[in-house]
PDB file of N, CA and C in Angstrom:
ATOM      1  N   UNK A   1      92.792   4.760  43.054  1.00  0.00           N
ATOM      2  CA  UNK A   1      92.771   5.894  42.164  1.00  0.00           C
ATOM      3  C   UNK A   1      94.194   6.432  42.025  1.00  0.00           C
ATOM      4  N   UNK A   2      94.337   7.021  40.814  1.00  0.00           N
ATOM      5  CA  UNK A   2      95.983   7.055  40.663  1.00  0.00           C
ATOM      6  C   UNK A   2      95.510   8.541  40.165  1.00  0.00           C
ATOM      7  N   UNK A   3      96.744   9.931  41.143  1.00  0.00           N
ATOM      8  CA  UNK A   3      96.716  11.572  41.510  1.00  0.00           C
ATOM      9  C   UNK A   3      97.816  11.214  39.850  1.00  0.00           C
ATOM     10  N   UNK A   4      96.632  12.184  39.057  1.00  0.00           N
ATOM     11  CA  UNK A   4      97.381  13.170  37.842  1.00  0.00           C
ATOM     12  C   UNK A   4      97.323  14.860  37.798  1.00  0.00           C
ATOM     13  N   UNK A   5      98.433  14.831  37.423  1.00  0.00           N
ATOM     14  CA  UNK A   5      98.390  16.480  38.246  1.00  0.00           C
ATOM     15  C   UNK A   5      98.244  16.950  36.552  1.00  0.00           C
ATOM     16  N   UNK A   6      97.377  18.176  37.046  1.00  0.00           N
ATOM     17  CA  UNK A   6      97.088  18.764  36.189  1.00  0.00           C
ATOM     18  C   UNK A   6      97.859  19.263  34.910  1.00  0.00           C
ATOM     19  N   UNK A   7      97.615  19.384  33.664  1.00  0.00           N
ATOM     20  CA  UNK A   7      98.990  19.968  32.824  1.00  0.00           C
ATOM     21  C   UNK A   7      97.856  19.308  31.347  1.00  0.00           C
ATOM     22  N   UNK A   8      99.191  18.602  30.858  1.00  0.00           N
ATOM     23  CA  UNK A   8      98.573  18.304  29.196  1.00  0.00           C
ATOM     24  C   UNK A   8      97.975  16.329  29.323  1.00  0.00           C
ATOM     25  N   UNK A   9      97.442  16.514  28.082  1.00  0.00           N
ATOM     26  CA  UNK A   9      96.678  15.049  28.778  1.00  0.00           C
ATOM     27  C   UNK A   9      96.597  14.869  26.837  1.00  0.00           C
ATOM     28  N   UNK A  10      96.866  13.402  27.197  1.00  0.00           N
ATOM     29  CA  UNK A  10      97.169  12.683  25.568  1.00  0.00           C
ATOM     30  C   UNK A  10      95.879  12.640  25.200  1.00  0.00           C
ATOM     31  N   UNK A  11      94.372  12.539  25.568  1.00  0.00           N
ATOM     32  CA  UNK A  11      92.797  12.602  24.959  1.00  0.00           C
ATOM     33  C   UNK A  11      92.316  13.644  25.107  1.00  0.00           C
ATOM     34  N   UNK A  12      91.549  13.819  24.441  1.00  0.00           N
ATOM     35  CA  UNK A  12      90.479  15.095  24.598  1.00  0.00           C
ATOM     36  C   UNK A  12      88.988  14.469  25.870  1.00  0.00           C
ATOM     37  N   UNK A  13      89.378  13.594  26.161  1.00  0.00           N
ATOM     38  CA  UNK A  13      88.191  12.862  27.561  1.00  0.00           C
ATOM     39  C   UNK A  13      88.983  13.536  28.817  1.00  0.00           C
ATOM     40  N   UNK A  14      90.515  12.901  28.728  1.00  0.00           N
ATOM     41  CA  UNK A  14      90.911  13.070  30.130  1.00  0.00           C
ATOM     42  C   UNK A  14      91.296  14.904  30.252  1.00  0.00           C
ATOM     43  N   UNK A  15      91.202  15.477  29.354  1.00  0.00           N
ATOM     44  CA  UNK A  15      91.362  17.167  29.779  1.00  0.00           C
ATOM     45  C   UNK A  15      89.863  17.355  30.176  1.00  0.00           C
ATOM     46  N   UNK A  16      88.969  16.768  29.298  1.00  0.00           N
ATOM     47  CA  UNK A  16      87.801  16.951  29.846  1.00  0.00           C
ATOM     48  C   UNK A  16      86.988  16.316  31.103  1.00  0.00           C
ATOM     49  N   UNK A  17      87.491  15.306  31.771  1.00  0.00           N
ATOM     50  CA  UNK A  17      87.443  15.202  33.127  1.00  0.00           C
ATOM     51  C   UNK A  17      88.301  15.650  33.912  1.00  0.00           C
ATOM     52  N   UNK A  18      89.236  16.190  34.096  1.00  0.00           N
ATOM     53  CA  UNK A  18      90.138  16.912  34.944  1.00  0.00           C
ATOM     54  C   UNK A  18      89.193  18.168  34.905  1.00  0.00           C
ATOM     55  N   UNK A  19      88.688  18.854  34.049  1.00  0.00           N
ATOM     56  CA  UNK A  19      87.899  19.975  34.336  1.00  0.00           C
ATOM     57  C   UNK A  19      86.676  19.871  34.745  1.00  0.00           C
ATOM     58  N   UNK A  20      86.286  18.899  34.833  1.00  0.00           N
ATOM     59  CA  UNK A  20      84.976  18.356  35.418  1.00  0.00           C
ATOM     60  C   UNK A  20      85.035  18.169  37.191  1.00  0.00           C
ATOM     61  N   UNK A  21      86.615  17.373  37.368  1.00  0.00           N
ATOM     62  CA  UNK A  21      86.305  17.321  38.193  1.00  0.00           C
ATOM     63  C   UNK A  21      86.890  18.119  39.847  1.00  0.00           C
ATOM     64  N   UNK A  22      87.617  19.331  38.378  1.00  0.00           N
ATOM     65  CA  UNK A  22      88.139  20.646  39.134  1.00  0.00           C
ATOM     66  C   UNK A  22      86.747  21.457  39.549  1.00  0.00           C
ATOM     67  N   UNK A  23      85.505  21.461  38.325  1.00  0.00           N
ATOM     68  CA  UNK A  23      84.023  22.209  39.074  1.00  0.00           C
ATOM     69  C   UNK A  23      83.774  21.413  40.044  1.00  0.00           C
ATOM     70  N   UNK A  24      83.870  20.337  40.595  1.00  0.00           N
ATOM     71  CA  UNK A  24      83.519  19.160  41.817  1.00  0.00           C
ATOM     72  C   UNK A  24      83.837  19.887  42.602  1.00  0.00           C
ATOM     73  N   UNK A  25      85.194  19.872  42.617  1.00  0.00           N
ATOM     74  CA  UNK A  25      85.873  20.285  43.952  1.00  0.00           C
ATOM     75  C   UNK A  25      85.849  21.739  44.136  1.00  0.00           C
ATOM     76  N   UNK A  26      85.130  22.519  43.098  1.00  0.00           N
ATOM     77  CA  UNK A  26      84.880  24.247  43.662  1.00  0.00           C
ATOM     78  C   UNK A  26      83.725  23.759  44.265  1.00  0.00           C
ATOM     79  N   UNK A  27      82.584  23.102  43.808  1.00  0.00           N
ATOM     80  CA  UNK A  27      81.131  22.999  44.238  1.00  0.00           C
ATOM     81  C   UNK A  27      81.029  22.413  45.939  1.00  0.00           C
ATOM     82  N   UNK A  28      82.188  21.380  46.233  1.00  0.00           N
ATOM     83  CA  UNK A  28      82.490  20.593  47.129  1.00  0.00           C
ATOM     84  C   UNK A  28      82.808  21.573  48.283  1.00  0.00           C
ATOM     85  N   UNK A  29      83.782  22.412  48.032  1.00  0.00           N
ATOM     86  CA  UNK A  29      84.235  23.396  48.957  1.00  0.00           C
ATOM     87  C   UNK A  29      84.005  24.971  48.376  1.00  0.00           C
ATOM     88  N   UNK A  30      83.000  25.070  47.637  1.00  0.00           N
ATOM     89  CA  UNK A  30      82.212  26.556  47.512  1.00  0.00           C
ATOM     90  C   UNK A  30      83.173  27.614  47.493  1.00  0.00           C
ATOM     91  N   UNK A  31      83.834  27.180  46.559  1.00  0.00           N
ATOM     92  CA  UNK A  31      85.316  28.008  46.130  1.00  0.00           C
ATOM     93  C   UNK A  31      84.480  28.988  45.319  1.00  0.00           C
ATOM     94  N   UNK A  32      84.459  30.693  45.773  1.00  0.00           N
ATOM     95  CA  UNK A  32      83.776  31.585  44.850  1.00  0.00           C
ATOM     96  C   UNK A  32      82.525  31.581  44.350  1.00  0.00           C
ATOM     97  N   UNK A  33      81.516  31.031  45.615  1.00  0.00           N
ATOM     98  CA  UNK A  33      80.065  30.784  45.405  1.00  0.00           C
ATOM     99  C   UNK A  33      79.773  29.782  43.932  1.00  0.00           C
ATOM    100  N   UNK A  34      80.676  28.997  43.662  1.00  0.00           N
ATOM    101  CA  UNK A  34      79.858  28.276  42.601  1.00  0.00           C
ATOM    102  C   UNK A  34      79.305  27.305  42.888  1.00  0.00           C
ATOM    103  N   UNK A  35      78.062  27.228  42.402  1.00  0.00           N
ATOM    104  CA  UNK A  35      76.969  26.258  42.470  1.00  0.00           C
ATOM    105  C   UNK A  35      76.452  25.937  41.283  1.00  0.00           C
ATOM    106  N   UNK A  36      76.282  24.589  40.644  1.00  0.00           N
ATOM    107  CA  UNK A  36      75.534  24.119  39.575  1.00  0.00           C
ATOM    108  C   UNK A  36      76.662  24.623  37.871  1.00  0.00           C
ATOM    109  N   UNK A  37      77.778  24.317  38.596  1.00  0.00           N
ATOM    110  CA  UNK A  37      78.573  24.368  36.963  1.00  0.00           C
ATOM    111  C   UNK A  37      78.047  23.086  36.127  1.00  0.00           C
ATOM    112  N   UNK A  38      78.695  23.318  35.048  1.00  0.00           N
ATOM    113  CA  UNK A  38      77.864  22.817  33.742  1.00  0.00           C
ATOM    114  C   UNK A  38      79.783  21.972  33.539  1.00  0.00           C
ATOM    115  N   UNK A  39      79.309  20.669  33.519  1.00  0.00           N
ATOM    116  CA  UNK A  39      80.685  19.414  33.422  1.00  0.00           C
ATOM    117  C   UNK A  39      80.188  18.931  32.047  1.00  0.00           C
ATOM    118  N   UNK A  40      81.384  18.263  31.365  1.00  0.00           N
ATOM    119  CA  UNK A  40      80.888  17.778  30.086  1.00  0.00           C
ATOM    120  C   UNK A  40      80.755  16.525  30.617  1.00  0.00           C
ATOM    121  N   UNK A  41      80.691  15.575  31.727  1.00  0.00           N
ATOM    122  CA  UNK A  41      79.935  14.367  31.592  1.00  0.00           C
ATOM    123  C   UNK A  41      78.884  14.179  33.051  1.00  0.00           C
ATOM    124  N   UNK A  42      78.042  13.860  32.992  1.00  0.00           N
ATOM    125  CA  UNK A  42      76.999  13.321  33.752  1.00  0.00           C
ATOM    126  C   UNK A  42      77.925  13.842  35.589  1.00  0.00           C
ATOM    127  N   UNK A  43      77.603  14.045  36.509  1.00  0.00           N
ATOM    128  CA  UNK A  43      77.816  14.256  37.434  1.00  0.00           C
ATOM    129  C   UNK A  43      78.169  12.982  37.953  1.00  0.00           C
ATOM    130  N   UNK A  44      76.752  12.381  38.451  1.00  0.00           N
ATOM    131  CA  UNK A  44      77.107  11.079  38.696  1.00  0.00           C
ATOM    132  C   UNK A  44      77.689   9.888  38.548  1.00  0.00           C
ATOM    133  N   UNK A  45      78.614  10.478  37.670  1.00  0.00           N
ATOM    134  CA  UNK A  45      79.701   9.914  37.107  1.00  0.00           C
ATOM    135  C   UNK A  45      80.937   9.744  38.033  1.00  0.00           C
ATOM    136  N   UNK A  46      80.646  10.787  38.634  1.00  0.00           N
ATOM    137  CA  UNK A  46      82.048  10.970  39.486  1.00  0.00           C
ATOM    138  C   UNK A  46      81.733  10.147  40.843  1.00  0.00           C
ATOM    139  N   UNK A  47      80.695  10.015  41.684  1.00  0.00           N
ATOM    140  CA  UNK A  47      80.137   9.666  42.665  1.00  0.00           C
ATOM    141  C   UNK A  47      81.101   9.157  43.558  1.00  0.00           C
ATOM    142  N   UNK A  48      81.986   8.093  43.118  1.00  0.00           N
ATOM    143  CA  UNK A  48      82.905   6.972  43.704  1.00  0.00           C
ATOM    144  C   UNK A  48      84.162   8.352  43.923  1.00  0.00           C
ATOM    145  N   UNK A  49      83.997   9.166  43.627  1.00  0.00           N
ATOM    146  CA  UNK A  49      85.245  10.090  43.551  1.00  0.00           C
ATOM    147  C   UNK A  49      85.481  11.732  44.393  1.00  0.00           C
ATOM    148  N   UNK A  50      83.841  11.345  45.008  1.00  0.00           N
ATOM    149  CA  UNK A  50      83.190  12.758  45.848  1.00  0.00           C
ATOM    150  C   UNK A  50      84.029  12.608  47.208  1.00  0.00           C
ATOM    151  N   UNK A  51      84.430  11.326  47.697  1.00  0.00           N
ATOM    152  CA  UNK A  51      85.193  11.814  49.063  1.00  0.00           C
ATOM    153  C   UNK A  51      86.278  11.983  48.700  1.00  0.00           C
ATOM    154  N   UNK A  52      87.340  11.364  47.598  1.00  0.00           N
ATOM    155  CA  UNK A  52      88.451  11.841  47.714  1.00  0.00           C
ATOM    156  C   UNK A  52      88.623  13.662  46.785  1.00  0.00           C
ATOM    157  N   UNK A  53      87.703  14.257  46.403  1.00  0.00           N
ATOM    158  CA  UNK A  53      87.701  14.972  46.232  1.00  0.00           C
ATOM    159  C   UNK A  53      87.811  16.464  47.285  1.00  0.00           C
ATOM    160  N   UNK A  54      86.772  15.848  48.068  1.00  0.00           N
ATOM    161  CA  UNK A  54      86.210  16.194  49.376  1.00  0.00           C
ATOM    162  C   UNK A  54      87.044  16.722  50.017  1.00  0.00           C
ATOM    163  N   UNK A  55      88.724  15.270  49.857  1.00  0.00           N
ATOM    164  CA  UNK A  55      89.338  15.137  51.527  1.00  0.00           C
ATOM    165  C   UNK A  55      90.922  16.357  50.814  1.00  0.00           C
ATOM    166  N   UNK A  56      90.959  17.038  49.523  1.00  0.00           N
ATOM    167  CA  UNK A  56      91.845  17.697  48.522  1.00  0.00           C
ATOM    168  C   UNK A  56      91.411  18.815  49.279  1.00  0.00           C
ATOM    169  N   UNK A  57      92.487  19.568  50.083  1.00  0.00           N
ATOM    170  CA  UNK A  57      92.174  20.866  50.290  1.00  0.00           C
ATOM    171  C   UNK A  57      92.932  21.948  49.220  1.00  0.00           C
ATOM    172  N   UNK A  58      93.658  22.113  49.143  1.00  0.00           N
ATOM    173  CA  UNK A  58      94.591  23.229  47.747  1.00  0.00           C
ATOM    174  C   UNK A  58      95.663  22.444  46.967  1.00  0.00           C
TER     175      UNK A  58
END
């Protein structure tokens, strides 16, 4: 997996998974009680991507 740091993104997919998988990682570590945000693609999408999400502390 190749770390893109957040900022501007040449598609309208990859801004929209970077924010997808910024709700992951609030849900992951219950950043501000959120539970059950609303991602524009399928959750289980990300699956392969839940531990390294996991192992991202700030």
């Amino acid at each position: 997996m190749v770390y893109e740091p957040p900022g501007c993104f040449d598609l309208e997919e990859e801004a929209a998974r970077a924010y997808d998988k910024m709700m992951l990682w609030c849900e992951l570590h219950n950043t501000a009680g959120v539970k059950g945000g609303i991602t524009n693609y399928d959750p289980p999408e990300y699956d392969k991507e839940l531990a390294w999400l996991q192992s991202i502390t700030q």
